[in-house]
C-alpha atoms as a PDB file:
ATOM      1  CA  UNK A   1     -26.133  23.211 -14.735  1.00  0.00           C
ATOM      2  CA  UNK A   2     -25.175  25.683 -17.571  1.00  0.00           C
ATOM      3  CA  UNK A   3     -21.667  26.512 -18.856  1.00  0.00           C
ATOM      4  CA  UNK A   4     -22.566  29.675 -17.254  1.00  0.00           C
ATOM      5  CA  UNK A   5     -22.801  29.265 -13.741  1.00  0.00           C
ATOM      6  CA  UNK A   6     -20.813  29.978 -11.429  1.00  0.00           C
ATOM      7  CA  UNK A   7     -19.658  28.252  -7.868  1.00  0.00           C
ATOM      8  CA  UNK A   8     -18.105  29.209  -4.644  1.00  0.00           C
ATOM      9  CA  UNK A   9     -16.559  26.782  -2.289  1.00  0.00           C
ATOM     10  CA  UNK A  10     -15.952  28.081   1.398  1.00  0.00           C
ATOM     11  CA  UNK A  11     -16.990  30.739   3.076  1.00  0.00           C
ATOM     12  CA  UNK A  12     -15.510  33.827   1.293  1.00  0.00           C
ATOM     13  CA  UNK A  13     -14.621  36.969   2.865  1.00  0.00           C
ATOM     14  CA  UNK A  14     -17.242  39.380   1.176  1.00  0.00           C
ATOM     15  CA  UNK A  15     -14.944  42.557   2.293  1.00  0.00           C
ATOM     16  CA  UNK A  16     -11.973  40.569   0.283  1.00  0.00           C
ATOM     17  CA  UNK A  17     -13.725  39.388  -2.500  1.00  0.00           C
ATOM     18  CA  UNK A  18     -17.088  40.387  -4.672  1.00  0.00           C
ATOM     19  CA  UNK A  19     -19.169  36.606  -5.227  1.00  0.00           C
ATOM     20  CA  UNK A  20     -21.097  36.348  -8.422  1.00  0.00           C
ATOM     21  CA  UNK A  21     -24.832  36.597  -8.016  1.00  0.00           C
ATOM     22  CA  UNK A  22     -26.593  33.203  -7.396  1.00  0.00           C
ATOM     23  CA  UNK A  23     -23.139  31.212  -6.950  1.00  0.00           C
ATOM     24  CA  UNK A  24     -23.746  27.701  -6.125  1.00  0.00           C
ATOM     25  CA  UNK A  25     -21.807  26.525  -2.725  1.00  0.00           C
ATOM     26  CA  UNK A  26     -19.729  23.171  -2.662  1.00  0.00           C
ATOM     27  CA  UNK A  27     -18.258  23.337   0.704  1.00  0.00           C
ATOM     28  CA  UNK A  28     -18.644  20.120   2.234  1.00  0.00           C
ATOM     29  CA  UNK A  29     -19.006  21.613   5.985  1.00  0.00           C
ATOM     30  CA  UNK A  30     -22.377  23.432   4.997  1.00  0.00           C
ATOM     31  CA  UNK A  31     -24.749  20.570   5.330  1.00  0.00           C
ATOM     32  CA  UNK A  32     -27.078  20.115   2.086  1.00  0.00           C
ATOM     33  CA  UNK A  33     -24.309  21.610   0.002  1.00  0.00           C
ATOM     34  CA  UNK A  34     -23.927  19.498  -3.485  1.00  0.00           C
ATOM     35  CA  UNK A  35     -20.686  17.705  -3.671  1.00  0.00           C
ATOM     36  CA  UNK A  36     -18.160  19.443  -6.434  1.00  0.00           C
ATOM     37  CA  UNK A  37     -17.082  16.447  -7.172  1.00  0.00           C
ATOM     38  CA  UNK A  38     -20.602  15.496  -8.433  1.00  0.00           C
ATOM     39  CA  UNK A  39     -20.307  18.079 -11.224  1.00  0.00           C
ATOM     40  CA  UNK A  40     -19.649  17.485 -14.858  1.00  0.00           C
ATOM     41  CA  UNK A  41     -16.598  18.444 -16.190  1.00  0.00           C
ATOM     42  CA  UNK A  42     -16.226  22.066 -18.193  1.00  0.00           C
ATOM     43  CA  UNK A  43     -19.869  22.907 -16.642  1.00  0.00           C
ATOM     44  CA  UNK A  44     -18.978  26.253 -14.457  1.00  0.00           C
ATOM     45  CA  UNK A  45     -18.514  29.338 -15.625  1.00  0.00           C
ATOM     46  CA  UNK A  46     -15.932  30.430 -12.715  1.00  0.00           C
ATOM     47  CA  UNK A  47     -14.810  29.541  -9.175  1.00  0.00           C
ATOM     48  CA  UNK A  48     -14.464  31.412  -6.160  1.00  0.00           C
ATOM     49  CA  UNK A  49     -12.834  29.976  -2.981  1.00  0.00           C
ATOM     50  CA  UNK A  50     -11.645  30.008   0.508  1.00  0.00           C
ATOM     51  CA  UNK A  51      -8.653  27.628  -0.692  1.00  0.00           C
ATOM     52  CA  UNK A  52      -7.979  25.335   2.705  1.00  0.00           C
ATOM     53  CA  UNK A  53      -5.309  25.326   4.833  1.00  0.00           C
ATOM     54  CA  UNK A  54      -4.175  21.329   4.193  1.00  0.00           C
ATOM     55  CA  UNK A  55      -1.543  21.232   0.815  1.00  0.00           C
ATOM     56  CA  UNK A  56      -3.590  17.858  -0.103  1.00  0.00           C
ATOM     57  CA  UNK A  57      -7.251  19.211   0.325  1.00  0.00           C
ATOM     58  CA  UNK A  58      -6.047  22.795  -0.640  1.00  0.00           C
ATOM     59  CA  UNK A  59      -4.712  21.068  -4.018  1.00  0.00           C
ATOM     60  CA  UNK A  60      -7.435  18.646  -4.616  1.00  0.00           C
ATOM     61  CA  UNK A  61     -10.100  21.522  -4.297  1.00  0.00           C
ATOM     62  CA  UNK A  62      -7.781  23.385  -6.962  1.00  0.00           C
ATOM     63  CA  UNK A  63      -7.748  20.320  -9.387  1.00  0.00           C
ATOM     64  CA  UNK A  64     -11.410  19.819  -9.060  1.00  0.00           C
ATOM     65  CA  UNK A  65     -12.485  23.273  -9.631  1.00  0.00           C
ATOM     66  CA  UNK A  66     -10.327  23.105 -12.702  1.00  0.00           C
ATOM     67  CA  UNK A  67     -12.110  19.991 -13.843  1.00  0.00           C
ATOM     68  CA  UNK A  68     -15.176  21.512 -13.659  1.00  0.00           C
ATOM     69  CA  UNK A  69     -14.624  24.702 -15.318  1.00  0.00           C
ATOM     70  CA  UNK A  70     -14.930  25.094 -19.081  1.00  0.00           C
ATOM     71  CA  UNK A  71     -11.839  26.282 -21.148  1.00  0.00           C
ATOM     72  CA  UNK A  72     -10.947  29.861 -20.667  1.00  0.00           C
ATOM     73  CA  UNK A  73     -13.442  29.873 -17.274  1.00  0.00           C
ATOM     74  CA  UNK A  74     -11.997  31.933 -14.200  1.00  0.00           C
ATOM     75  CA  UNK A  75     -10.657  30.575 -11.296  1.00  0.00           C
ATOM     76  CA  UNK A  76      -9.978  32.824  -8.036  1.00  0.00           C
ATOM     77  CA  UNK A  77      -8.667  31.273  -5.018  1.00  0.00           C
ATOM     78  CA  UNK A  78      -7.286  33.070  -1.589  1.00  0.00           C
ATOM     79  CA  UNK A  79      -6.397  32.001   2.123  1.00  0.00           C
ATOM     80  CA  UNK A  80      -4.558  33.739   4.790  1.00  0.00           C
ATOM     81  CA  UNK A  81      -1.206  34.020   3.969  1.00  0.00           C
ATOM     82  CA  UNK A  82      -0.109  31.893   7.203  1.00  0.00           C
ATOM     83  CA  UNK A  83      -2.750  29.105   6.206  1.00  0.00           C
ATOM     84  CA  UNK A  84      -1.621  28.143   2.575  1.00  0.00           C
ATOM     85  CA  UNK A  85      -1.923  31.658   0.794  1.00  0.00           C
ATOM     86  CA  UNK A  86       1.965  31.927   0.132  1.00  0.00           C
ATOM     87  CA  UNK A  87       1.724  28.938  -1.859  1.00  0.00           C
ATOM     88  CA  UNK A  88      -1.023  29.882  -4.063  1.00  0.00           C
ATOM     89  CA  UNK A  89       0.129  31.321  -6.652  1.00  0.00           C
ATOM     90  CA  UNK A  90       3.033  28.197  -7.494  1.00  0.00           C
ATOM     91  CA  UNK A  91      -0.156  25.603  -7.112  1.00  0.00           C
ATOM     92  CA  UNK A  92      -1.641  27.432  -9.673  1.00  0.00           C
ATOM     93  CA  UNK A  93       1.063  27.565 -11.896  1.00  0.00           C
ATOM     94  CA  UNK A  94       1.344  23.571 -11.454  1.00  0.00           C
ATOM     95  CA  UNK A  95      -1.606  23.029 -12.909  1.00  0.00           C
ATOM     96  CA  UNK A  96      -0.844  25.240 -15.526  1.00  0.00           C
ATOM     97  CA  UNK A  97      -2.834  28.099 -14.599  1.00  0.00           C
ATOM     98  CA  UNK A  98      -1.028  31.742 -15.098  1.00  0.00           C
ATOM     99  CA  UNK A  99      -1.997  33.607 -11.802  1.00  0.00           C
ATOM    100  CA  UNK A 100      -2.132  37.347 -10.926  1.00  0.00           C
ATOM    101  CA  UNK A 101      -1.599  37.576  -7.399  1.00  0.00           C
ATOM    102  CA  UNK A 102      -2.361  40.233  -4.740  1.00  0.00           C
ATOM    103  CA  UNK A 103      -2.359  40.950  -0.873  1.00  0.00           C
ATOM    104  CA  UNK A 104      -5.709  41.877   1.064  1.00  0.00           C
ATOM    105  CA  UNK A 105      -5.375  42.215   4.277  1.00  0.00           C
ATOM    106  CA  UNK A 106      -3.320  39.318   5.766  1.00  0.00           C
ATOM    107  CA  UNK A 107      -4.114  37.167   2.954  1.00  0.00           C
ATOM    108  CA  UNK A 108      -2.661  36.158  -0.416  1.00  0.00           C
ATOM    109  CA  UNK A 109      -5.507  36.264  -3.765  1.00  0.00           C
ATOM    110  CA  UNK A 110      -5.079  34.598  -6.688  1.00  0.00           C
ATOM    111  CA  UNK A 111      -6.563  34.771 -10.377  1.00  0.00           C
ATOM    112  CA  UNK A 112      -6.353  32.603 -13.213  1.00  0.00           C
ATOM    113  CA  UNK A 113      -8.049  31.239 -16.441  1.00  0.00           C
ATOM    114  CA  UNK A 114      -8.232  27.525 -16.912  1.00  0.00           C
ATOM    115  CA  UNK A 115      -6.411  26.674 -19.893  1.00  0.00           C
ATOM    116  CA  UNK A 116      -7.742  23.754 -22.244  1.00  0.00           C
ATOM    117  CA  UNK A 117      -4.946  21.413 -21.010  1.00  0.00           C
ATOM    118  CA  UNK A 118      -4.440  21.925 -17.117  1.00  0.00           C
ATOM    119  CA  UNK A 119      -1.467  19.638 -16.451  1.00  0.00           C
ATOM    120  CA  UNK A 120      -1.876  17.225 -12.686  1.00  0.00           C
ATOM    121  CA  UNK A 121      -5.260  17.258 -12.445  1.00  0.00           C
ATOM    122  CA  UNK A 122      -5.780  13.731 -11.849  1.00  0.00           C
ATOM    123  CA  UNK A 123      -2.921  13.417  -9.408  1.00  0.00           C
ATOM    124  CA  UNK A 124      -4.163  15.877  -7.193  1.00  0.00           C
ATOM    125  CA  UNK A 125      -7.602  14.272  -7.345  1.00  0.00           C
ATOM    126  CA  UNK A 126      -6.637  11.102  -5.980  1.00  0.00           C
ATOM    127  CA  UNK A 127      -3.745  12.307  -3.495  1.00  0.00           C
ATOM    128  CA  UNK A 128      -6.890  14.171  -1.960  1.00  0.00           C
ATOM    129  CA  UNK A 129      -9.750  11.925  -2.303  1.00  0.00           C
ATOM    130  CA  UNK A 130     -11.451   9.339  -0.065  1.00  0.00           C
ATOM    131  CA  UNK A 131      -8.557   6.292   0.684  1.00  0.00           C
ATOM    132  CA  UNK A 132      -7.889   3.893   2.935  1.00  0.00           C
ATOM    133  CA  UNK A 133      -5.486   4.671   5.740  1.00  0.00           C
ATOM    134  CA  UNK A 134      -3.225   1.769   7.310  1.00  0.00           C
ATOM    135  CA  UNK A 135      -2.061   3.224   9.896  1.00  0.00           C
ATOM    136  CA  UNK A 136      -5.825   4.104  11.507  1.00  0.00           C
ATOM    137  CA  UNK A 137      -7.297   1.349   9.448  1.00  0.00           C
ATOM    138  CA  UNK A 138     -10.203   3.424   8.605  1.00  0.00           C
ATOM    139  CA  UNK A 139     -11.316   5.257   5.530  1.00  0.00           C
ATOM    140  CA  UNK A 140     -10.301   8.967   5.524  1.00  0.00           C
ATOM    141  CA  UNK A 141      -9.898  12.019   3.508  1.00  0.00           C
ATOM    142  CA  UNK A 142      -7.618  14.852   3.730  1.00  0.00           C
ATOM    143  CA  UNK A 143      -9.494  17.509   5.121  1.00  0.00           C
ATOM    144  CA  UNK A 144     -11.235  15.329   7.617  1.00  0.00           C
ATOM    145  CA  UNK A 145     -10.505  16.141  11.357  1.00  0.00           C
ATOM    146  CA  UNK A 146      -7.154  13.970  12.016  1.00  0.00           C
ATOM    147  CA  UNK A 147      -7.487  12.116   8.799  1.00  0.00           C
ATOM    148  CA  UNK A 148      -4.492  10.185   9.119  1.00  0.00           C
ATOM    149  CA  UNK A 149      -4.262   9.257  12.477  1.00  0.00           C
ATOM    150  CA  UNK A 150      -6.167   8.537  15.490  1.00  0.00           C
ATOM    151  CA  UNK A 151      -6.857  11.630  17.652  1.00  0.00           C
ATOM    152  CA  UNK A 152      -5.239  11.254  21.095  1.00  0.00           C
ATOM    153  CA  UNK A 153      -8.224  12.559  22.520  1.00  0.00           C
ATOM    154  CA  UNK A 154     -10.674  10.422  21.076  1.00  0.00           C
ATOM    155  CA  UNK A 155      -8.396   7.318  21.584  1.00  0.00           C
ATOM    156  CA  UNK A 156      -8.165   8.335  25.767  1.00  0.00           C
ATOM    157  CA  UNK A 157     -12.067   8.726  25.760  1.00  0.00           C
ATOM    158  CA  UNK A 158     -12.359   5.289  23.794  1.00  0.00           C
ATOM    159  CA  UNK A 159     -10.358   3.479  26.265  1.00  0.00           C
ATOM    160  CA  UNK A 160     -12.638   4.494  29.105  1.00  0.00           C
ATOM    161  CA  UNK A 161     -16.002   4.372  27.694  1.00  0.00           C
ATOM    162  CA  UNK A 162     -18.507   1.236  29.934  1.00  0.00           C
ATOM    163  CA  UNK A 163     -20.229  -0.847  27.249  1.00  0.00           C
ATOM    164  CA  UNK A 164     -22.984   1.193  26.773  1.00  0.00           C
ATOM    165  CA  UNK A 165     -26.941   0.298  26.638  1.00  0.00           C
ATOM    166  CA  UNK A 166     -30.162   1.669  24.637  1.00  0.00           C
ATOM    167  CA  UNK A 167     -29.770   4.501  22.037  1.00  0.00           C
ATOM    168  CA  UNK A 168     -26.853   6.983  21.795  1.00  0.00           C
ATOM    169  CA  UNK A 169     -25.227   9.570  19.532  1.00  0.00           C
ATOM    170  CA  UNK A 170     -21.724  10.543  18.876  1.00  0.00           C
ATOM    171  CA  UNK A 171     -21.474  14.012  17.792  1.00  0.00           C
ATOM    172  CA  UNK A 172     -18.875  15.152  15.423  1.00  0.00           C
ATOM    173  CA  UNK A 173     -18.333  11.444  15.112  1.00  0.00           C
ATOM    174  CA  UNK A 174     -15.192  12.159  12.491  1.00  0.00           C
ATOM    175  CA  UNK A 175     -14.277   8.524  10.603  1.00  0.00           C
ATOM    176  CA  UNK A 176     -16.418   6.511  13.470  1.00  0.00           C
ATOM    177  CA  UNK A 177     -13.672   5.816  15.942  1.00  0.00           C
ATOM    178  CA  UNK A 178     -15.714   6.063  18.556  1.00  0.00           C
ATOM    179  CA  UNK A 179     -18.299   4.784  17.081  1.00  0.00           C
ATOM    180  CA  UNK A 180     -17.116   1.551  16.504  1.00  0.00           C
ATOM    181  CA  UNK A 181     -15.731   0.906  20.209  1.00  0.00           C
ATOM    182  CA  UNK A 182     -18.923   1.867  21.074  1.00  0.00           C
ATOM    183  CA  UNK A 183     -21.316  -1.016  19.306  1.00  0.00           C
ATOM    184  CA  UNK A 184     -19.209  -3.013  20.459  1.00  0.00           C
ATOM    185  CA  UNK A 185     -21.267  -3.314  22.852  1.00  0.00           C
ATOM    186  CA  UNK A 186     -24.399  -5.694  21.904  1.00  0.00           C
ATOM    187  CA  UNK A 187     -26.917  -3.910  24.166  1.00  0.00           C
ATOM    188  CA  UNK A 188     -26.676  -0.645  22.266  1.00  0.00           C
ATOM    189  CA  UNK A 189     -29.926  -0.329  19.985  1.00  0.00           C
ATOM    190  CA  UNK A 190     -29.233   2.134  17.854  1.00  0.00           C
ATOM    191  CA  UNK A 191     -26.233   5.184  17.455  1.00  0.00           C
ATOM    192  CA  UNK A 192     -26.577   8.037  15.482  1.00  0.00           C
ATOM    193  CA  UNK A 193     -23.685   9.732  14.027  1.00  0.00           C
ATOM    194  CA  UNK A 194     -23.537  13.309  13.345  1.00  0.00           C
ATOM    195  CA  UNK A 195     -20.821  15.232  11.743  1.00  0.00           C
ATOM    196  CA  UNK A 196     -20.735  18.293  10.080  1.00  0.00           C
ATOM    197  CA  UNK A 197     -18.139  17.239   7.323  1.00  0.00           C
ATOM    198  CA  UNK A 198     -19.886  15.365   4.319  1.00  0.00           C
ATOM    199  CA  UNK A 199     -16.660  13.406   3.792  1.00  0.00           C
ATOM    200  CA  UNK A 200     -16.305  12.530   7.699  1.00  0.00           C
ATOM    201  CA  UNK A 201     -19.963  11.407   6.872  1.00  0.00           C
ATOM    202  CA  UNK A 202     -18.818   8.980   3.609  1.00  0.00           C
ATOM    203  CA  UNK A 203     -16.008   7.617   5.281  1.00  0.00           C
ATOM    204  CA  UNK A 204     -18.001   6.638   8.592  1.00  0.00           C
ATOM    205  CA  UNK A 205     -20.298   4.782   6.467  1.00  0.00           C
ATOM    206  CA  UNK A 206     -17.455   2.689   4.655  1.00  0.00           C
ATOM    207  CA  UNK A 207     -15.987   2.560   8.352  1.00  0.00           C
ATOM    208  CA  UNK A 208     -19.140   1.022   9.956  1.00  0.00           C
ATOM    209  CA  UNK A 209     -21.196  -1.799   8.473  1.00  0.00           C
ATOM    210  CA  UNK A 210     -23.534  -1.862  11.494  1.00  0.00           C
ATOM    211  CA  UNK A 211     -27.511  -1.862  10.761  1.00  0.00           C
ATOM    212  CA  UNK A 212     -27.325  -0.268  14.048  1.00  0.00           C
ATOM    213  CA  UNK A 213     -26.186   2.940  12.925  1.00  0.00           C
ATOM    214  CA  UNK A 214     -27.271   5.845  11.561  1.00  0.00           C
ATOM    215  CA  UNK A 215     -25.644   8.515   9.830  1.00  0.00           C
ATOM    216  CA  UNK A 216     -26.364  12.880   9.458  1.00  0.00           C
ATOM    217  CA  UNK A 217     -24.512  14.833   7.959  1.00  0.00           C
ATOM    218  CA  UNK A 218     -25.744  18.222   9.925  1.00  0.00           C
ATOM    219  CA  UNK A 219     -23.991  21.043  12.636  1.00  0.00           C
ATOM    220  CA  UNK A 220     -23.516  18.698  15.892  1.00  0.00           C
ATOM    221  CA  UNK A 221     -24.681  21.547  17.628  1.00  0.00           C
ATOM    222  CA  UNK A 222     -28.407  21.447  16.976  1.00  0.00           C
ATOM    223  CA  UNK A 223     -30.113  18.709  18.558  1.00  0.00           C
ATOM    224  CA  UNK A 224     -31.337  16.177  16.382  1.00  0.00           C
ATOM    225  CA  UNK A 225     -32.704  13.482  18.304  1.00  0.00           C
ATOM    226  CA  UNK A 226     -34.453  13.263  22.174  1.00  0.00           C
ATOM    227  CA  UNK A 227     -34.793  10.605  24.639  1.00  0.00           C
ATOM    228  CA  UNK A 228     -31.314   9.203  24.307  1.00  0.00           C
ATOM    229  CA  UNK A 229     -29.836   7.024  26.523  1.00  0.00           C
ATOM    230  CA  UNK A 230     -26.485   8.136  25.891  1.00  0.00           C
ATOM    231  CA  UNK A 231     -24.053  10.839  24.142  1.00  0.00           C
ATOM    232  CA  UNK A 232     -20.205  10.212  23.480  1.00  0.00           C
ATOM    233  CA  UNK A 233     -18.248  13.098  21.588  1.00  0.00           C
ATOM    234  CA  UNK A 234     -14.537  14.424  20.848  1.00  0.00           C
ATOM    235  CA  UNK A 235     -16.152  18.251  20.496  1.00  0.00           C
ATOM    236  CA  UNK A 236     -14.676  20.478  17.801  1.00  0.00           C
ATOM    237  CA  UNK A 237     -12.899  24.073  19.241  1.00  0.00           C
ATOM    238  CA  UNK A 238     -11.303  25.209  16.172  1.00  0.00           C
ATOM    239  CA  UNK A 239     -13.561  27.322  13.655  1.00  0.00           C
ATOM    240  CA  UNK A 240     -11.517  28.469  10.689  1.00  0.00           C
ATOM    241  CA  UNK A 241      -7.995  27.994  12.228  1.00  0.00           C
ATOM    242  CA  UNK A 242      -8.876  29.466  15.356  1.00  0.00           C
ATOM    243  CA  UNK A 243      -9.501  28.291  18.757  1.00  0.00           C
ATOM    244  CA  UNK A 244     -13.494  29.141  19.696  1.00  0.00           C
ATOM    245  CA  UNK A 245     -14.227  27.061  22.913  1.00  0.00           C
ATOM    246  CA  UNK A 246     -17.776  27.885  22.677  1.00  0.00           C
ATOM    247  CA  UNK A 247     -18.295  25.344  19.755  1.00  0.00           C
ATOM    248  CA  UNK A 248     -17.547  22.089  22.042  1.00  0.00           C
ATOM    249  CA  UNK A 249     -19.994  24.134  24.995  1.00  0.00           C
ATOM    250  CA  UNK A 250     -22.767  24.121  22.294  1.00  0.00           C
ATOM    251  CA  UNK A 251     -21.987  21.212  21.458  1.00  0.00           C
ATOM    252  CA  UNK A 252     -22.453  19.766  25.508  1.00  0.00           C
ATOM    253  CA  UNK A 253     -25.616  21.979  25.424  1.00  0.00           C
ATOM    254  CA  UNK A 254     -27.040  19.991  22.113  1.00  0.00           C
ATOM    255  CA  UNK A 255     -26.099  16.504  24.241  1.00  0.00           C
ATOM    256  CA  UNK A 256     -27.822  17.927  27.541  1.00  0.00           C
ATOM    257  CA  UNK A 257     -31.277  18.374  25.360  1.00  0.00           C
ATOM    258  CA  UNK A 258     -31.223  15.272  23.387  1.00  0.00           C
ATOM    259  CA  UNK A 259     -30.697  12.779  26.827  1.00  0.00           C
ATOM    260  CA  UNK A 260     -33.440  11.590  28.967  1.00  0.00           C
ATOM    261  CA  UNK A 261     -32.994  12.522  32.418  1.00  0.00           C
ATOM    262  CA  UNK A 262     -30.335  10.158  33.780  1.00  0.00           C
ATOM    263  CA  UNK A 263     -29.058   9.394  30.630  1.00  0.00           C
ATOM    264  CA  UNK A 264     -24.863  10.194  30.080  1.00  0.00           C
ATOM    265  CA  UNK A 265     -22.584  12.312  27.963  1.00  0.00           C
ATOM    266  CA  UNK A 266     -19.035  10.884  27.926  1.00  0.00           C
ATOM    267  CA  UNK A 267     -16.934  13.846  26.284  1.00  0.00           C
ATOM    268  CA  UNK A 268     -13.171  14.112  25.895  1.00  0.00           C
ATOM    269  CA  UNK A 269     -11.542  17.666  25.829  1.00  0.00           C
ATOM    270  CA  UNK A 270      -8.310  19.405  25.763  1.00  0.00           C
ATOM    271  CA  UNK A 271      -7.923  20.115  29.620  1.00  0.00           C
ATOM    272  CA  UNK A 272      -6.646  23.607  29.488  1.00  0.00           C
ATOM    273  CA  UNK A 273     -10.576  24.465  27.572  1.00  0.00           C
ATOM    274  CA  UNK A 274     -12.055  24.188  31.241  1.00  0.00           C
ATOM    275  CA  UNK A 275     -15.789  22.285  30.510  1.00  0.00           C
ATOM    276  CA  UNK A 276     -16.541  21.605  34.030  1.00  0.00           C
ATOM    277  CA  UNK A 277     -17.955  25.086  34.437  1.00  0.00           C
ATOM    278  CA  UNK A 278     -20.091  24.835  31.518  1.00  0.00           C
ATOM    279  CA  UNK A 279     -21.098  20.984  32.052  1.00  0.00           C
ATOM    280  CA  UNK A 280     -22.281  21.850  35.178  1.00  0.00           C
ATOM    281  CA  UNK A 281     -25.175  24.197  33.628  1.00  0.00           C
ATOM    282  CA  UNK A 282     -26.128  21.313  32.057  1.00  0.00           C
ATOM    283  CA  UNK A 283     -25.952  18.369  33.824  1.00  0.00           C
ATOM    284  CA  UNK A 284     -27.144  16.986  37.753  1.00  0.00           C
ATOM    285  CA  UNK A 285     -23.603  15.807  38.291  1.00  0.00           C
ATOM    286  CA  UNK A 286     -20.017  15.891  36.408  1.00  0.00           C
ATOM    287  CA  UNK A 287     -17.276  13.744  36.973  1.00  0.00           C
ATOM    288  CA  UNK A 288     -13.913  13.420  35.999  1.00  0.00           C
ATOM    289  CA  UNK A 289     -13.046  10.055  34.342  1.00  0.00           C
ATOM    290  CA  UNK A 290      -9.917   9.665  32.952  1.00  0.00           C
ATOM    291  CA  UNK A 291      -6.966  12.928  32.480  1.00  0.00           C
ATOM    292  CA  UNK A 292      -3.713  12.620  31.127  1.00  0.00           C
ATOM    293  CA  UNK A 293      -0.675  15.370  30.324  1.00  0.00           C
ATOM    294  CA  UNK A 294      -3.341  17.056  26.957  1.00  0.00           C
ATOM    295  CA  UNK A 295      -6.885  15.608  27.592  1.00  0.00           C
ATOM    296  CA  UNK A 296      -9.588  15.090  30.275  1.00  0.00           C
ATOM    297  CA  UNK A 297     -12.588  12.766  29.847  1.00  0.00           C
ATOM    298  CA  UNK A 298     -15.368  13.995  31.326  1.00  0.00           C
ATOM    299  CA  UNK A 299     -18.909  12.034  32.573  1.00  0.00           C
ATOM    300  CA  UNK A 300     -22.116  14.111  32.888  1.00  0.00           C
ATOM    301  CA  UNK A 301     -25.274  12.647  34.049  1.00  0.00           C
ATOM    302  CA  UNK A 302     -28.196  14.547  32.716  1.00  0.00           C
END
């Protein structure tokens, strides 16, 4: 990669902000991405991103994109002002990066050169990177979906899941949670584990030493296998902050196509989303399993 390339990390309002021609992307929720932190230092050019919401991801994004540019390379970073964007403009300035900051339209944009000696780089590399987490006793990453603690969701649907039997998925399978209660059980062949995140993906691996399992980094929502015997999922139903509903539907659709007829889809879900209506499209029958004050655990028999 040349010292004159450039990169983009997110998906960048094009109204907001004009994206260099032939920009590499580093997210690491668009499958098949390359991993920015698989770049060699003072290789780019410049960086444009959709900074994330999370201080820790937000500032370990910063700090890498830094690394990676060469001296005097330009840096441009923006988020809506309610999701990080208000603190901008300081982060830079932490790192040692003068910013010139402006408002477009309900967000906050800032601009900056890297200097040759950008000052916290490594600190905010390591607060944000992949590390073990005592209190879930998993690997994690800021960023990740609940990354430091066990989603009370996924942790209702895990204590009602039957020991399971034949080959399964979990989609959007996260850190492997669920995953791991569910080869628990002996019968299960084989479980494949699909998440959109790459570093959901990583951390799964470290989470799971199982020869049983099988790991994707690809959108949940397009079927990847057929035939299963079994589906368990915590479905996503934010997209970029805000609440879509539809994502955890196409999700249940992508589990209705990839189970043989009779096979099951155990799926957990806030209970005010309403699934029954659209698990019912899918599915011969639909039970509830389990609900409590947030969540409902649903069981649909293809």
């Amino acid at each position: 990669m040349s010292a004159t390339a450039d990169g983009v990390y997110g998906i960048v309002p094009a109204d907001l902000v004009e994206l260099p021609l032939c920009a590499e992307q580093f997210s690491p929720l668009i499958p098949g991405a390359p991993a920015l932190e698989g770049v060699a230092g003072q290789s780019l050019a410049s960086m444009t991103m959709l900074a994330p919401p999370g201080t820790l991801e937000r500032r370990y994004v910063l700090a890498l994109s830094l690394r990676v540019l060469g001296p005097g390379g330009t840096l441009v970073a923006l988020a809506p002002r309610n999701r990080g964007g208000t603190r901008l403009r300081a982060e830079f300035e932490e790192f040692g990066v003068e910013a010139a900051e402006t408002a477009r339209s309900h967000h906050r944009l800032c601009e900056g050169t890297r200097p040759a000696q950008p000052t916290g780089l490594a600190q905010a590399i390591a607060a944000g990177g992949p590390q073990w987490v005592e209190a879930t006793g998993l690997w994690s990453q800021p960023g990740v979906f609940s990354w430091d603690r066990i989603d009370a969701g996924s942790r209702l649907l895990a204590e009602h899941l039957p020991a399971f039997d034949g080959h399964g998925a979990d989609l959007g399978c996260g850190t492997g949670f669920l995953a791991r209660r569910v080869l628990e059980s002996q019968s299960v062949a084989s479980l494949t584990l699909i998440d959109i995140d790459r570093r959901a993906v990583a951390a799964a691996r470290r989470n799971i030493a199982d020869p049983r399992a099988v790991f994707h980094w690809s959108d949940a929502t397009a079927p990847l296998a057929t035939g299963l015997d079994f589906v368990v999922t915590n479905p996503p139903f934010h997209e970029g902050g805000d609440e879509n509903r539809a994502l955890g539907q196409a999700v249940a659709r992508a589990a209705a196509q990839s189970l043989r007829k009779g096979g099951e889809l155990w799926l957990v879900a806030n209970g005010h989303l309403a699934y029954a209506p659209a698990l019912n499209e899918n599915f011969a029958a639909v039970s509830v399993v389990a609900r409590d004050d947030q969540f409902c655990v649903y069981r649909a028999v293809k």
